[in-house]
N, C-alpha and C. Protein backbone atom coordinates (compact mmCIF):
# COMPACT_ATOMS: atom_id res chain seq x y z
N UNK A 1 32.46 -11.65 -6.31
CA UNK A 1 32.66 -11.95 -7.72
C UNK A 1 31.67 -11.13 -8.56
N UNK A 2 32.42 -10.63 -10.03
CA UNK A 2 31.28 -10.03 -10.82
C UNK A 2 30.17 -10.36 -11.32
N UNK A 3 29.49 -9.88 -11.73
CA UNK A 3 28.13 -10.70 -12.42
C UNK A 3 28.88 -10.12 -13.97
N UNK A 4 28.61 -11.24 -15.01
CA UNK A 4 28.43 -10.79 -16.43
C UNK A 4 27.12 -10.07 -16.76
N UNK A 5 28.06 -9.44 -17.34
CA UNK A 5 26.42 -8.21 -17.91
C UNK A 5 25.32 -8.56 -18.75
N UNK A 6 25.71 -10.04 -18.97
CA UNK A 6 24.88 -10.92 -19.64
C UNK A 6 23.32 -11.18 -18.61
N UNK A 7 24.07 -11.98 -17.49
CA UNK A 7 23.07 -11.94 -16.50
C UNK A 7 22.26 -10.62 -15.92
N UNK A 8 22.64 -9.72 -15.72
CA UNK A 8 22.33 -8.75 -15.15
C UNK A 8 21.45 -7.92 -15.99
N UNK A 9 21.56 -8.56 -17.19
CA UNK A 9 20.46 -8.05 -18.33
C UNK A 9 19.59 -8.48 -18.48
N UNK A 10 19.82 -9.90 -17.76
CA UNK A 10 18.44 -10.66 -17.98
C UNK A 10 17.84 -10.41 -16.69
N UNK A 11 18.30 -9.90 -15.31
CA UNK A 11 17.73 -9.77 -14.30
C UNK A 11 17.36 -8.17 -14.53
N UNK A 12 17.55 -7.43 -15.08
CA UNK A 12 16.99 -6.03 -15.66
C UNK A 12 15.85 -6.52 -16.15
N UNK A 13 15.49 -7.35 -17.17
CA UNK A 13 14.48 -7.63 -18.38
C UNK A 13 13.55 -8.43 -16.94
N UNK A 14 13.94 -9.26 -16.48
CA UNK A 14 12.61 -9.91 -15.39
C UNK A 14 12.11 -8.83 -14.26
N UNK A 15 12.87 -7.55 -13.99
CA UNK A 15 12.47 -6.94 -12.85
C UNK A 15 11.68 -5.96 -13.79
N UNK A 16 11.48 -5.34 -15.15
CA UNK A 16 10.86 -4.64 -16.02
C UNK A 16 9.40 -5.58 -16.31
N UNK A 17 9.53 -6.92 -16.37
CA UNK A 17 8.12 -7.48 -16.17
C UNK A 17 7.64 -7.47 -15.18
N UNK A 18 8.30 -7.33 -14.00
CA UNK A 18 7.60 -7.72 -12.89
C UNK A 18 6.70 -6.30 -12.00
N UNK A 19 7.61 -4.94 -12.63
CA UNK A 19 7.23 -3.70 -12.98
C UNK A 19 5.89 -3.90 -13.46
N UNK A 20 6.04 -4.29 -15.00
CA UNK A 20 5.01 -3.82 -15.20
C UNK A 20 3.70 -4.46 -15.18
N UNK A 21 3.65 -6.19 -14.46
CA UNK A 21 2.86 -6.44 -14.02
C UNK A 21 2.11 -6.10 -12.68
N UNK A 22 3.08 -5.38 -12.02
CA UNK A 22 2.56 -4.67 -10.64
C UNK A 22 1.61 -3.58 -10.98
N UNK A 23 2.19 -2.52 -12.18
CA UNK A 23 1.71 -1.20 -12.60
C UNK A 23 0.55 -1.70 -13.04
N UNK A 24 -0.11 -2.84 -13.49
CA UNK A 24 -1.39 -3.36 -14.28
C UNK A 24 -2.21 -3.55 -13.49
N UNK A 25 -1.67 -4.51 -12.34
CA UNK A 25 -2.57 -4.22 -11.22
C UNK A 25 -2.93 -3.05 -10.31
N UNK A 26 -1.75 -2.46 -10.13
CA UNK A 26 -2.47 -1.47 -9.27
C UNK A 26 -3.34 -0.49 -10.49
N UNK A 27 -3.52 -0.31 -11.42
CA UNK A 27 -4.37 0.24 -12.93
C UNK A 27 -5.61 -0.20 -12.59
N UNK A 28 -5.52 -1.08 -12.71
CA UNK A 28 -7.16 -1.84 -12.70
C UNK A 28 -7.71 -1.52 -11.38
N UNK A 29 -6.57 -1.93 -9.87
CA UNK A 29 -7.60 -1.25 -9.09
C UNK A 29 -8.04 -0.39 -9.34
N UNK A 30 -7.10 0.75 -9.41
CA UNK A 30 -7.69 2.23 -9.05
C UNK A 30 -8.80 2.42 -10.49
N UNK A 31 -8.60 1.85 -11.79
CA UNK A 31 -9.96 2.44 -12.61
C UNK A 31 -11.64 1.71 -11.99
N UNK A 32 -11.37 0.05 -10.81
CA UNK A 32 -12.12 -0.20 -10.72
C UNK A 32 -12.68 0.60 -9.23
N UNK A 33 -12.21 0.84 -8.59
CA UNK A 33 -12.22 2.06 -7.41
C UNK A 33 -13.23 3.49 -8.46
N UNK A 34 -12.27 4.15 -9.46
CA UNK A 34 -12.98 5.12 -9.91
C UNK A 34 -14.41 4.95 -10.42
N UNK A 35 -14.33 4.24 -11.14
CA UNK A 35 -15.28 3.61 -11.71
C UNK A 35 -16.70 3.33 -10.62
N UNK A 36 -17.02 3.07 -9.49
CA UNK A 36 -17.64 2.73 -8.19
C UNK A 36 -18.13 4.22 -8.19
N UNK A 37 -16.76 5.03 -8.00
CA UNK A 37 -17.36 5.75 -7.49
C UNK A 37 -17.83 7.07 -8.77
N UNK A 38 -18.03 6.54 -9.81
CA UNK A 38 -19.03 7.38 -10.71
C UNK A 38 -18.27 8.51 -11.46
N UNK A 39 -16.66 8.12 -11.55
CA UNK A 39 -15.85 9.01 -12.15
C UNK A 39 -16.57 8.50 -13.74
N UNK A 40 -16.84 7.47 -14.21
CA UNK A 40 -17.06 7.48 -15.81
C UNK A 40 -18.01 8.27 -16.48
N UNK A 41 -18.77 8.40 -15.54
CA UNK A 41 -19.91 9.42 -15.75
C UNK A 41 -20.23 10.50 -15.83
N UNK A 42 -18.59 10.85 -15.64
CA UNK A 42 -18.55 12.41 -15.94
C UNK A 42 -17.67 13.00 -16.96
N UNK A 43 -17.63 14.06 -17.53
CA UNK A 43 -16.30 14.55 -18.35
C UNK A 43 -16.10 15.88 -17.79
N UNK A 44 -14.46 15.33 -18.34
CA UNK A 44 -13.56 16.33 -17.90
C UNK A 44 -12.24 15.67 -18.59
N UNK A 45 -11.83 16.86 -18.94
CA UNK A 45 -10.30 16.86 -19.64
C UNK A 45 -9.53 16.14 -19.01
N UNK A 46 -8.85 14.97 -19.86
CA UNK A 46 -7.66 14.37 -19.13
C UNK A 46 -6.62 14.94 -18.29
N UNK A 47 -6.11 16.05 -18.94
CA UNK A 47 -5.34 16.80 -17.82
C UNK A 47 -6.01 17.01 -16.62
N UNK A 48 -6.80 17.76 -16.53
CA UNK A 48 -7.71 18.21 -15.32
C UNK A 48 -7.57 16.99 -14.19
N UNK A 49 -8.10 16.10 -15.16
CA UNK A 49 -8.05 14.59 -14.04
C UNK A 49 -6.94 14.13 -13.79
N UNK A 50 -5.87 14.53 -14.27
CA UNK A 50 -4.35 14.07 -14.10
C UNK A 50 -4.71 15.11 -12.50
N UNK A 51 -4.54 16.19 -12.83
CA UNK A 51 -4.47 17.36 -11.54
C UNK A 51 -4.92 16.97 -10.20
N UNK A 52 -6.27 16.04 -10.73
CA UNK A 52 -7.58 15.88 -9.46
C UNK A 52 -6.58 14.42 -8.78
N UNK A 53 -6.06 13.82 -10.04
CA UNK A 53 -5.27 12.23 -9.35
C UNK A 53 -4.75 13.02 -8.33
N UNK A 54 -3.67 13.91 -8.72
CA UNK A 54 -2.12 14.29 -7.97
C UNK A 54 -2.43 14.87 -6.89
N UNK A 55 -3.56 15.87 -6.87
CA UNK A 55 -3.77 16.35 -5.64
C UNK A 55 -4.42 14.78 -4.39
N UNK A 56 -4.86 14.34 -5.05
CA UNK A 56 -5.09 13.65 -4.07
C UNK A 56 -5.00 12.19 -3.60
N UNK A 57 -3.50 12.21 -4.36
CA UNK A 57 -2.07 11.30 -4.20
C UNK A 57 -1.82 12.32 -3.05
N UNK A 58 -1.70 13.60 -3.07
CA UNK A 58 -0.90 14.57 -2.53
C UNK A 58 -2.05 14.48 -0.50
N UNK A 59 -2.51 14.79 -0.73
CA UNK A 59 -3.88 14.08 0.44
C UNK A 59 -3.67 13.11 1.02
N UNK A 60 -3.13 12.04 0.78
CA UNK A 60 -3.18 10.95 1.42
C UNK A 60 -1.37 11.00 1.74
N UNK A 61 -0.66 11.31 1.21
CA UNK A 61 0.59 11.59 1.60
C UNK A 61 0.81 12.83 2.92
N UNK A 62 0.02 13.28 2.68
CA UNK A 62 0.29 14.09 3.79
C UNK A 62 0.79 15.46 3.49
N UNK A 63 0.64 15.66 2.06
CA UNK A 63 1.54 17.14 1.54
C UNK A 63 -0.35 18.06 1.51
N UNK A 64 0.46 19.29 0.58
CA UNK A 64 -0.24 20.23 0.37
C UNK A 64 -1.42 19.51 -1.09
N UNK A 65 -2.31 20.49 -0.72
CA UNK A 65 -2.97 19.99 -2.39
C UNK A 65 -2.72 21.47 -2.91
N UNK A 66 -2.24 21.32 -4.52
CA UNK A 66 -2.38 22.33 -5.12
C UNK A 66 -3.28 23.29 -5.52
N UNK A 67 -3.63 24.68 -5.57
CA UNK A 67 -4.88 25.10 -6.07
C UNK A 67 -4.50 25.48 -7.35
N UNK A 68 -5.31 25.70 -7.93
CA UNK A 68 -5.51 26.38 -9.52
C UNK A 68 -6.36 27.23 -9.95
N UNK A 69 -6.19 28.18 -10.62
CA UNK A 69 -7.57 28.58 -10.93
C UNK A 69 -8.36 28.44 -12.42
N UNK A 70 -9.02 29.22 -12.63
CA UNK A 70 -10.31 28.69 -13.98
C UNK A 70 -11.19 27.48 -14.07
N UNK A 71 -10.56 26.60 -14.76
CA UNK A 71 -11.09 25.60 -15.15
C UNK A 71 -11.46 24.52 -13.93
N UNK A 72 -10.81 24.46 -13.21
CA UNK A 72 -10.21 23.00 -12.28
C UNK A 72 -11.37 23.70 -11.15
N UNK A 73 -10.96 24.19 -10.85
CA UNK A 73 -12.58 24.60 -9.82
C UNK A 73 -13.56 23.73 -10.09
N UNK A 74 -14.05 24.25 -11.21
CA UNK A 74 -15.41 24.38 -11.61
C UNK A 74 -15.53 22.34 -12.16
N UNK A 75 -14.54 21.88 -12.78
CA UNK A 75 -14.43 20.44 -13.15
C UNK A 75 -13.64 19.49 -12.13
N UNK A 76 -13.52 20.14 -10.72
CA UNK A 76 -12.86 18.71 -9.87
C UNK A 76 -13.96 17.55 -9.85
N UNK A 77 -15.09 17.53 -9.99
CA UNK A 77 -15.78 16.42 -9.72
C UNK A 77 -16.13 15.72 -11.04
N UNK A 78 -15.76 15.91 -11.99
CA UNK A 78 -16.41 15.50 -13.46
C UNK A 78 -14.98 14.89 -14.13
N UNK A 79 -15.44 13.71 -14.97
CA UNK A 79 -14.98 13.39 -15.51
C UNK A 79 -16.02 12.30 -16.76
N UNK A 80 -14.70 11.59 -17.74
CA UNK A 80 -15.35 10.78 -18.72
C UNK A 80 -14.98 9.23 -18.52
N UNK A 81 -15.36 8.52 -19.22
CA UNK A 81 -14.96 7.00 -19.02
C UNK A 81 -13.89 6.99 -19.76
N UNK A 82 -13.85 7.65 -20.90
CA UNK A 82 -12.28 7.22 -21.40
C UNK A 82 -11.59 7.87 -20.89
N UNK A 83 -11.39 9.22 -19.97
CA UNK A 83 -10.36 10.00 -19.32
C UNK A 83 -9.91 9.00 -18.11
N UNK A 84 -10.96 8.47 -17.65
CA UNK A 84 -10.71 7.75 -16.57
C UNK A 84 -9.82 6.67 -16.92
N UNK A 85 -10.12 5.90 -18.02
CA UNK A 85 -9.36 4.45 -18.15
C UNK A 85 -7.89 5.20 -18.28
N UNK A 86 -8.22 5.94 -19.27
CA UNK A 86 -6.62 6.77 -19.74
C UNK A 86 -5.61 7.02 -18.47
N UNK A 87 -6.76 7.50 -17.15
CA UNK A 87 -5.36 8.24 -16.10
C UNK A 87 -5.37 6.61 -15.57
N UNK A 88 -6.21 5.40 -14.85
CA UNK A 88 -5.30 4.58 -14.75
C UNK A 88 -4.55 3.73 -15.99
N UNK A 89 -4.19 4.38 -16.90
CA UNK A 89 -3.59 3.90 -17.63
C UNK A 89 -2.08 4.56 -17.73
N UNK A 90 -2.63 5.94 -16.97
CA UNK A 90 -1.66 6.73 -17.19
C UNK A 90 -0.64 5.99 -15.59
N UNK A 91 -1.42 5.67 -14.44
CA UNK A 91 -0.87 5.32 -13.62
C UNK A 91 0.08 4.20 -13.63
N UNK A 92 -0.10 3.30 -14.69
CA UNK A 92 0.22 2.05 -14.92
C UNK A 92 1.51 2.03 -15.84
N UNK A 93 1.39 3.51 -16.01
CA UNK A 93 2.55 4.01 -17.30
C UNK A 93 3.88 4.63 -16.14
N UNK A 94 3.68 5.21 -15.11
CA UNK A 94 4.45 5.03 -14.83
C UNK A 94 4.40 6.05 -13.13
N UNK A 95 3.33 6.47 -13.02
CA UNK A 95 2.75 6.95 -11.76
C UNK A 95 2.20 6.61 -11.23
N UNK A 96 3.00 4.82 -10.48
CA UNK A 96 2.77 3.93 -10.21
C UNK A 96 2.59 3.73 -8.28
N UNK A 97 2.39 5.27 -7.91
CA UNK A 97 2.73 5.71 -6.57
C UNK A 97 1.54 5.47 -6.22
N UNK A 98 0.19 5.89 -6.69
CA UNK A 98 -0.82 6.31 -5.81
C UNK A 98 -1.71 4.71 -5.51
């Protein structure tokens, strides 16, 4: 039997909370993980730190890490406290993998 699209909208709307209460938690871990380990204390461009996440999302998956050159060299270890909250914020937004 069909479902009315009535229901199925409301089971859309509860699986979008339940989304994004998962994405909040896993946020908070990982800024309270970064955070430990002394990412606030550094700066570095949000992008950059988007790069430093992915590669090493990419690390623990088992793929390649990307290289780059210029900038990212010289800033893989640095970052800021608001870059940091921002990428798990950014994780929580919807790069909800790592």
């Amino acid at each position: 039997m069909k479902k009315p699209s009535s229901k199925i909208r409301d089971e859309i709307a509860k699986l979008q909370e339940q989304l994004k209460a998962a994405e909040t938690r896993e946020a908070e871990r990982i800024g309270r993980i970064a955070l430990k380990a002394g990412l606030g204390e550094i700066e570095i461009d949000e992008a950059e730190l988007q790069v430093a996440f992915e590669d090493l999302a990419k690390r623990f998956r088992g793929g390649e890490v990307r290289t780059t050159g210029g900038k990212r060299g010289a800033g893989v270890g640095e970052t800021s406290a608001p870059s940091t909250q921002n990428a798990a914020g950014a994780a929580a937004g919807g790069t909800a993998e790592a």
